[in-house]
N, C-alpha and C. Protein backbone atom coordinates (compact mmCIF):
# COMPACT_ATOMS: atom_id res chain seq x y z
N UNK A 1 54.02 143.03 12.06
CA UNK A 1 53.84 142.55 10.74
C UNK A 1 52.58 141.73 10.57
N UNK A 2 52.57 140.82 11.62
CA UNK A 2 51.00 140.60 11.21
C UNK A 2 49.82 141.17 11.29
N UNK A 3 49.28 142.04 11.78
CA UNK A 3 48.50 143.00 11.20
C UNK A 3 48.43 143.80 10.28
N UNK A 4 49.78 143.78 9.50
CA UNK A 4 49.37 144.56 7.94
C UNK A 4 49.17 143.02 6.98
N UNK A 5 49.32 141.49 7.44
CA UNK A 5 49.05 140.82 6.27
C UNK A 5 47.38 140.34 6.52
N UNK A 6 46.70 140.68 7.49
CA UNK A 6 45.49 140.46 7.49
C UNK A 6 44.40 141.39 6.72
N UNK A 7 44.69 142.47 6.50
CA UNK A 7 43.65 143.06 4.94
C UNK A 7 44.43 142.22 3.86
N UNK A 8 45.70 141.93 3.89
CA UNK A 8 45.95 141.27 2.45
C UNK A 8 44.84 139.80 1.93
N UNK A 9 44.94 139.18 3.42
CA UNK A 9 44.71 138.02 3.31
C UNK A 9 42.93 137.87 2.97
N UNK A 10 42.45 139.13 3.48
CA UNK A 10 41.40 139.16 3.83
C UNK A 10 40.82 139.98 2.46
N UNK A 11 41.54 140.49 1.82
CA UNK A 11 41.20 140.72 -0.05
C UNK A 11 41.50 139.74 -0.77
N UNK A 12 42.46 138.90 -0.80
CA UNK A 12 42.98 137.33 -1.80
C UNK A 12 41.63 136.37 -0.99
N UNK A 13 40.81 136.55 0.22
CA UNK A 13 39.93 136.02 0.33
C UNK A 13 38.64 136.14 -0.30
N UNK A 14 38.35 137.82 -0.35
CA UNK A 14 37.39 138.18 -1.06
C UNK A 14 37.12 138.00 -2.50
N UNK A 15 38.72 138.47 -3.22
CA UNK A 15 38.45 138.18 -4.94
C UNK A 15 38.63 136.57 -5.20
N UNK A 16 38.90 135.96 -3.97
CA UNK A 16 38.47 134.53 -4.24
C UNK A 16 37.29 133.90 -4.37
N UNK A 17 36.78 134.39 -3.04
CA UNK A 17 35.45 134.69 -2.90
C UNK A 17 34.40 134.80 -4.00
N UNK A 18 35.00 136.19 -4.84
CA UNK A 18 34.29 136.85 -5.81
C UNK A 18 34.48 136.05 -7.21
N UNK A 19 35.56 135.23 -7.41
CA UNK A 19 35.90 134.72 -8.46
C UNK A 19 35.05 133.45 -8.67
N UNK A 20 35.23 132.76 -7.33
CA UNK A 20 34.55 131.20 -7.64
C UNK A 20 33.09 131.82 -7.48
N UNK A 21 32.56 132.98 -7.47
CA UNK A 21 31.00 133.04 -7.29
C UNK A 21 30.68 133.60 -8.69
N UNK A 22 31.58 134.45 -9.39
CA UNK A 22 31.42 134.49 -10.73
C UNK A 22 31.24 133.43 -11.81
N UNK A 23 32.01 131.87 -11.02
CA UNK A 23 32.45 130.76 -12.16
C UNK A 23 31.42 129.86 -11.75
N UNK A 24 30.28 130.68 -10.44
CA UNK A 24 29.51 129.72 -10.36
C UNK A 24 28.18 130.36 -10.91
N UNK A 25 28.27 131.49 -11.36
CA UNK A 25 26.96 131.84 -12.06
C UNK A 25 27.22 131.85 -13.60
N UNK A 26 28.60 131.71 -13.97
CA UNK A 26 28.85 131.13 -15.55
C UNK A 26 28.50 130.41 -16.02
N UNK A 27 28.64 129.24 -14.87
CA UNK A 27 28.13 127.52 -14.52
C UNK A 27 26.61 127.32 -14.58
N UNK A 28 26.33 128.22 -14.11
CA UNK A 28 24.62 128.28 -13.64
C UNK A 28 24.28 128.80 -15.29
N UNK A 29 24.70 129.68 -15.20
CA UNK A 29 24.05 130.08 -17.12
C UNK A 29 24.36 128.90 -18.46
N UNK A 30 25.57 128.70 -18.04
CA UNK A 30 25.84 127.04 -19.23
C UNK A 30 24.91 126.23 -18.94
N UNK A 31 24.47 125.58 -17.74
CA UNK A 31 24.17 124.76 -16.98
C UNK A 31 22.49 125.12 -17.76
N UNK A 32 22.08 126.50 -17.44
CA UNK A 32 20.64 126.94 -17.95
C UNK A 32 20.09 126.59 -19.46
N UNK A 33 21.12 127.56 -20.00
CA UNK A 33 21.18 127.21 -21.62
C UNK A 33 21.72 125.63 -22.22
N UNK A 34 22.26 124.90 -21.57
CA UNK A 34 22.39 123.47 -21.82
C UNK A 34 21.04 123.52 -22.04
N UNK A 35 20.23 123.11 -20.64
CA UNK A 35 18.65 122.60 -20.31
C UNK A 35 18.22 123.20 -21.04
N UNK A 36 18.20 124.34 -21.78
CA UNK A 36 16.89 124.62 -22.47
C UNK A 36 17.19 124.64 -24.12
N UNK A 37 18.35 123.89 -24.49
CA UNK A 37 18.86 123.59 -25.46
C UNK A 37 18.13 121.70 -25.41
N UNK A 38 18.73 121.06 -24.16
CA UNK A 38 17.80 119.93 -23.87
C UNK A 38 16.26 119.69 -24.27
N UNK A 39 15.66 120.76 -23.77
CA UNK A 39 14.54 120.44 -23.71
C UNK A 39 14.04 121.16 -25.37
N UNK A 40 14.93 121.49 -26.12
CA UNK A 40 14.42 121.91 -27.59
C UNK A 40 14.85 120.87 -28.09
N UNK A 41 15.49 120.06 -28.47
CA UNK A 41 16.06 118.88 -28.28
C UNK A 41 14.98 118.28 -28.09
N UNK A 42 14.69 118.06 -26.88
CA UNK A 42 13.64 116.78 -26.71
C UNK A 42 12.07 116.97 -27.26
N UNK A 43 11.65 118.62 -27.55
CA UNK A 43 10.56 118.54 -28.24
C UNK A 43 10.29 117.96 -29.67
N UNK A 44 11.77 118.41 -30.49
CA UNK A 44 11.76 118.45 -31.77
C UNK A 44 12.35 116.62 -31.83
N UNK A 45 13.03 115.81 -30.91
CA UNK A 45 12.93 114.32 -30.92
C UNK A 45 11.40 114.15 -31.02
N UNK A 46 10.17 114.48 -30.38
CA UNK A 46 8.95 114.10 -30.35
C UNK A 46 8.02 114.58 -31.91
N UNK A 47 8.70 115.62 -32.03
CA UNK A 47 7.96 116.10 -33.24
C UNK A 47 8.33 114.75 -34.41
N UNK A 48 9.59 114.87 -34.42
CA UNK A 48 10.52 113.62 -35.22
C UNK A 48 9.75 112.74 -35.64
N UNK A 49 9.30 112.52 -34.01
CA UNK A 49 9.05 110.88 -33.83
C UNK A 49 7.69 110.72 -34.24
N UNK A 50 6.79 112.12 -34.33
CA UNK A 50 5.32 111.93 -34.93
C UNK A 50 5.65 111.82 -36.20
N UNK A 51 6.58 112.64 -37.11
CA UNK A 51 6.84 112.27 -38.39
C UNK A 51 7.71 111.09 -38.76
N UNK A 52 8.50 110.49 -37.94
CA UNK A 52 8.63 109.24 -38.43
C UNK A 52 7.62 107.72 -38.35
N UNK A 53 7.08 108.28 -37.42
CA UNK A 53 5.41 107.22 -37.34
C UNK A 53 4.72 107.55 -38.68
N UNK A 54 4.15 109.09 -38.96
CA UNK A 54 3.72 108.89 -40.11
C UNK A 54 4.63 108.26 -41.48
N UNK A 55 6.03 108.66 -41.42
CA UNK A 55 7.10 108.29 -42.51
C UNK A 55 6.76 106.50 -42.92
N UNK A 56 6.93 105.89 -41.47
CA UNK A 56 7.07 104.23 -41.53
C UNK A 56 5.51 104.08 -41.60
N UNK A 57 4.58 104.10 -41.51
CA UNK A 57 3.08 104.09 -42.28
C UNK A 57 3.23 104.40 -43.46
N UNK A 58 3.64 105.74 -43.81
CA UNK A 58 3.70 105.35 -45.03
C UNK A 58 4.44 104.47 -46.26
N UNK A 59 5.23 103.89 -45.97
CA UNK A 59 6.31 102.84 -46.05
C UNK A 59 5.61 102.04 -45.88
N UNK A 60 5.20 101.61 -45.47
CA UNK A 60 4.17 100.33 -45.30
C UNK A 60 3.04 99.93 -45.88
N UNK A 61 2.49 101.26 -46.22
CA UNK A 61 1.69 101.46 -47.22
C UNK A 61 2.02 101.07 -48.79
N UNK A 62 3.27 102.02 -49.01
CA UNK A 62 3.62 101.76 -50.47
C UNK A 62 4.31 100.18 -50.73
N UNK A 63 4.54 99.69 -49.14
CA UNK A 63 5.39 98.41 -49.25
C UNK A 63 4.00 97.38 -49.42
N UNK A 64 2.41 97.58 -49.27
CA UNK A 64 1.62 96.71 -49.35
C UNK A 64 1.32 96.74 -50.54
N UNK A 65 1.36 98.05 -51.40
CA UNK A 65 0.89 98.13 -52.63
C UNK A 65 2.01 97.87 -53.76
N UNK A 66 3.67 97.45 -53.31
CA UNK A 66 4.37 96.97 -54.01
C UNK A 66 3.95 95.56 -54.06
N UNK A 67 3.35 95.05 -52.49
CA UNK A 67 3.80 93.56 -52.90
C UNK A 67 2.67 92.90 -53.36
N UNK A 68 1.39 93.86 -53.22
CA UNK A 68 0.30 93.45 -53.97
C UNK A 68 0.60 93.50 -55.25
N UNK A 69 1.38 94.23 -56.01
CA UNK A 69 1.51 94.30 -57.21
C UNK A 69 2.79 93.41 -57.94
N UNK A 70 3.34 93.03 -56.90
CA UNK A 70 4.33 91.60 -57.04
C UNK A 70 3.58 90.33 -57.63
N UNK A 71 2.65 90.16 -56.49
CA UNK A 71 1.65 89.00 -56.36
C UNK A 71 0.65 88.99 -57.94
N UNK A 72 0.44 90.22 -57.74
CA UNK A 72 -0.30 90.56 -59.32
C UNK A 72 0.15 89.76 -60.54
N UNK A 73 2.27 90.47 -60.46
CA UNK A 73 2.82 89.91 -61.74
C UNK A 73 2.58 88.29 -61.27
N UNK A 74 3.19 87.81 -60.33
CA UNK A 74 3.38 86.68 -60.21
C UNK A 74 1.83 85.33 -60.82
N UNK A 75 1.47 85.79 -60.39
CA UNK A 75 0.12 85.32 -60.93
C UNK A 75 -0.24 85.51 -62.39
N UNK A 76 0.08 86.83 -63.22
CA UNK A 76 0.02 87.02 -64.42
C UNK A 76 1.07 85.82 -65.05
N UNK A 77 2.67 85.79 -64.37
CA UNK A 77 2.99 85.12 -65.18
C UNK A 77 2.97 83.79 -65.13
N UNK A 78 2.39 82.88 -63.84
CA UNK A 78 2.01 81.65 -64.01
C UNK A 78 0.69 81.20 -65.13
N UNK A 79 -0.09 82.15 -65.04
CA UNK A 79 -1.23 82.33 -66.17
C UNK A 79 -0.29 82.09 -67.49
N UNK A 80 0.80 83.15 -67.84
CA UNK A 80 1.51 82.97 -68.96
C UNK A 80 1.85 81.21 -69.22
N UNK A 81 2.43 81.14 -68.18
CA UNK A 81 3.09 80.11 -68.32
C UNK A 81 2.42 78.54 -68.85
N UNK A 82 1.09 78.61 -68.04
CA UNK A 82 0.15 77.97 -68.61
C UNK A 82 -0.25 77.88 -69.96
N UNK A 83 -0.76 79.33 -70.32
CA UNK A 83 -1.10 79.29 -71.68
C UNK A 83 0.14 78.74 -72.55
N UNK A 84 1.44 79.40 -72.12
CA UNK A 84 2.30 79.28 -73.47
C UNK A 84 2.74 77.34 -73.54
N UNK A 85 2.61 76.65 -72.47
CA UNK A 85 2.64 75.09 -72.23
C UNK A 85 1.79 74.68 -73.06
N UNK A 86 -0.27 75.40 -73.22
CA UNK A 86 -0.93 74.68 -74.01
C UNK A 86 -0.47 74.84 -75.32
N UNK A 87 -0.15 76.36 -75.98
CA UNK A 87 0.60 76.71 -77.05
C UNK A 87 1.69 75.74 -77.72
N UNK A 88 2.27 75.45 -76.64
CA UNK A 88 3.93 74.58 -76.91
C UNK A 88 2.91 73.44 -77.74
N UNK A 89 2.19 73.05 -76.56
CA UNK A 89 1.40 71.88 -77.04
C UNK A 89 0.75 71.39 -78.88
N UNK A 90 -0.07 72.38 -78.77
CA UNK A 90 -0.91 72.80 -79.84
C UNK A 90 -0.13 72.50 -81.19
N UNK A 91 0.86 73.33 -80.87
CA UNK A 91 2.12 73.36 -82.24
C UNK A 91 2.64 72.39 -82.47
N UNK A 92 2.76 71.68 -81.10
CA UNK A 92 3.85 70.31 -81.54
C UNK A 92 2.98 69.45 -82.32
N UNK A 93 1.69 69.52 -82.15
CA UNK A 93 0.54 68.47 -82.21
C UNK A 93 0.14 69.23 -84.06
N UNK A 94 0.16 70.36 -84.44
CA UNK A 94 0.13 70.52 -85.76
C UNK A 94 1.51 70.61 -86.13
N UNK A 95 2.67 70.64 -85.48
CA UNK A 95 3.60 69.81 -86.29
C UNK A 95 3.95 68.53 -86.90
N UNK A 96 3.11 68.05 -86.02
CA UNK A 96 2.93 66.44 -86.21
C UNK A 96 2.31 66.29 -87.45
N UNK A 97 0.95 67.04 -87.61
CA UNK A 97 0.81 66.63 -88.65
C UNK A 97 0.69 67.17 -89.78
N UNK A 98 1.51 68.18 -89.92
CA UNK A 98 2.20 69.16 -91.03
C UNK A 98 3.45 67.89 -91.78
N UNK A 99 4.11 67.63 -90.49
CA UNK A 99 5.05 66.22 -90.61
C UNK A 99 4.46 64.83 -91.82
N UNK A 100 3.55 64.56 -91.30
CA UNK A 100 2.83 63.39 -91.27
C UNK A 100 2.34 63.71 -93.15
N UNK A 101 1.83 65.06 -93.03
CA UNK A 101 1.30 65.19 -94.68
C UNK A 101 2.88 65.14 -95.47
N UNK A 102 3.80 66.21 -94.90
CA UNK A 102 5.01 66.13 -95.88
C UNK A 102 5.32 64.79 -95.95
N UNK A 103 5.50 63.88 -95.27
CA UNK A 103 5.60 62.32 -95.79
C UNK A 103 5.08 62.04 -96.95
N UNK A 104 3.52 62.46 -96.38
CA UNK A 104 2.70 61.41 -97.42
C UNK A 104 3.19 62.21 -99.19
N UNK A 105 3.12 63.31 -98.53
CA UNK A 105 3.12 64.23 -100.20
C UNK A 105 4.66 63.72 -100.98
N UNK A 106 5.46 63.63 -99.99
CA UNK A 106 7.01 63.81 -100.64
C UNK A 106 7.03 61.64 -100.97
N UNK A 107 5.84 60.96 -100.17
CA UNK A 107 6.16 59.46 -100.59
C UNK A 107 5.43 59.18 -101.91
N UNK A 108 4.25 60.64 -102.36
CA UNK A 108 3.45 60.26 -103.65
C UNK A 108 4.20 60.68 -104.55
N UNK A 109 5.06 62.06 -104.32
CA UNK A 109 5.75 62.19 -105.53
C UNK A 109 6.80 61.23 -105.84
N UNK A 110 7.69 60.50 -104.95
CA UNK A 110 8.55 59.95 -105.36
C UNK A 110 7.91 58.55 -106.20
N UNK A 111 6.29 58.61 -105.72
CA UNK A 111 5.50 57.26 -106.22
C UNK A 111 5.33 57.73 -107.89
N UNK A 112 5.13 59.14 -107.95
CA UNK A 112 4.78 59.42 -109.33
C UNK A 112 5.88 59.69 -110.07
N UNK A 113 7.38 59.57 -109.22
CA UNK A 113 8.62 59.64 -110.14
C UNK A 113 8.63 58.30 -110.88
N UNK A 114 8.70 57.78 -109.52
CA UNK A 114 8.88 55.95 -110.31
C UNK A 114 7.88 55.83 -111.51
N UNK A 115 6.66 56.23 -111.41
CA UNK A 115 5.61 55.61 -112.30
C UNK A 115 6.26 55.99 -113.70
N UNK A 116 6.33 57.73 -113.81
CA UNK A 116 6.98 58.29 -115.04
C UNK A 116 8.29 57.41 -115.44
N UNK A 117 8.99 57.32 -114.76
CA UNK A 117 10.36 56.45 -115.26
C UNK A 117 9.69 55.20 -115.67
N UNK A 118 8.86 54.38 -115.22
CA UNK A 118 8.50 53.08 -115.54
C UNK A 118 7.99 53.19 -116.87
N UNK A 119 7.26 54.45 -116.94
CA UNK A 119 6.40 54.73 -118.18
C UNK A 119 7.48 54.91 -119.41
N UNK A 120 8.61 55.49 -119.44
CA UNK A 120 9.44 55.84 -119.90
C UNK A 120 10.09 54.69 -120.49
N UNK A 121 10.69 53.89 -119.63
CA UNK A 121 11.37 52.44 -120.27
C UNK A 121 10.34 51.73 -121.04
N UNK A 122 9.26 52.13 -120.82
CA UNK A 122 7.99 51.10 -121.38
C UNK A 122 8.18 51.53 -122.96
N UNK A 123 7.98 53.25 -122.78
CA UNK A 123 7.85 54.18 -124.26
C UNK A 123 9.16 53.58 -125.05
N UNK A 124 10.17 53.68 -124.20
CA UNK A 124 11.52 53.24 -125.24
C UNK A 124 11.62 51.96 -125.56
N UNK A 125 10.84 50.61 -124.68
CA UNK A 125 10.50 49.50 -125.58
C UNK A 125 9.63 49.08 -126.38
N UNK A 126 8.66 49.69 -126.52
CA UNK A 126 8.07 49.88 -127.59
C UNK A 126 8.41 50.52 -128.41
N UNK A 127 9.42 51.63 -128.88
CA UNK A 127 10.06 52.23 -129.49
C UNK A 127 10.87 51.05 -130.44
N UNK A 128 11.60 50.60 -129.44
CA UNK A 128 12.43 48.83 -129.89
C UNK A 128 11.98 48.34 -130.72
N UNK A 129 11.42 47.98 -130.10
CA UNK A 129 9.95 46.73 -131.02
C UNK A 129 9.71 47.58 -132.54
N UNK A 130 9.05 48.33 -132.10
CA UNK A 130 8.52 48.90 -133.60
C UNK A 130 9.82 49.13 -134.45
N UNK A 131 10.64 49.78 -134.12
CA UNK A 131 12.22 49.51 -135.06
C UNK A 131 12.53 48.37 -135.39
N UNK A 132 11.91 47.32 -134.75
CA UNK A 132 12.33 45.96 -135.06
C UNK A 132 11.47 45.12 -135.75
N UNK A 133 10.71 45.26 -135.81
CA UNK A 133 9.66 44.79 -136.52
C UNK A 133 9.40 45.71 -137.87
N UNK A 134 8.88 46.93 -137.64
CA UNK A 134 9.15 47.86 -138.93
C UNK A 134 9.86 48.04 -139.44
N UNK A 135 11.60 47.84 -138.84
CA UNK A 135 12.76 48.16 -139.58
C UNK A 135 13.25 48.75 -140.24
């Protein structure tokens, strides 16, 4: 009997044999196509990386010419701010004396109310008189 299990043993050796040498050139081809999946991979990371150098330049660019143009407003509106302070100014200072005339104007008329009323009691005593005397 043991000489008929030695071709057995000696074929379950071979397609063993044959099997793990098949799973090692499966291995070898995954193993291949990984790497050269890797290395497309790692070209197109470099390509990336030239276009994200140019990307963040340019970002930097538009970020100098935002904040130059920040600085721009900012400056425009302290300028504003100035002018509209002398403005504030200006006005208050011809309000003053927009003020100052309505006084005087509104203290002459009430001067020329009184006068007319004074004039008035005057007209009606002399009015008196002459009724009183002419009778």
């Amino acid at each position: 009997m043991a000489p008929d299990i030695v071709p057995i043993l000696a074929a379950i050796a071979l397609l063993s044999a044959f099997i793990v040498a098949a799973r090692a050139y499966w291995a070898w081809e995954a193993i291949g196509r990984a790497s050269d999946e890797m290395l497309e991979l790692g070209v197109k990371i470099e390509e990336s990386r030239g276009s994200l150098r140019n990307s963040f330049a340019w970002f930097r660019g538009k970020l100098a010419e935002t904040n130059a143009g920040v600085e721009r407003s900012l400056w425009s509106l302290a300028r504003f701010d100035e002018s509209s302070a002398r403005w504030e100014d200006e006005l208050r200072a011809r309000r003053a004396g927009i003020e100052d005339f309505r006084v005087r104007y509104v203290g002459r008329a009430g001067h020329g109310l009184r006068r007319a009323r004074q004039t008035i009691r005057v007209v009606k005593s002399l009015i008196e008189l002459r009724r009183t005397f002419l009778g």
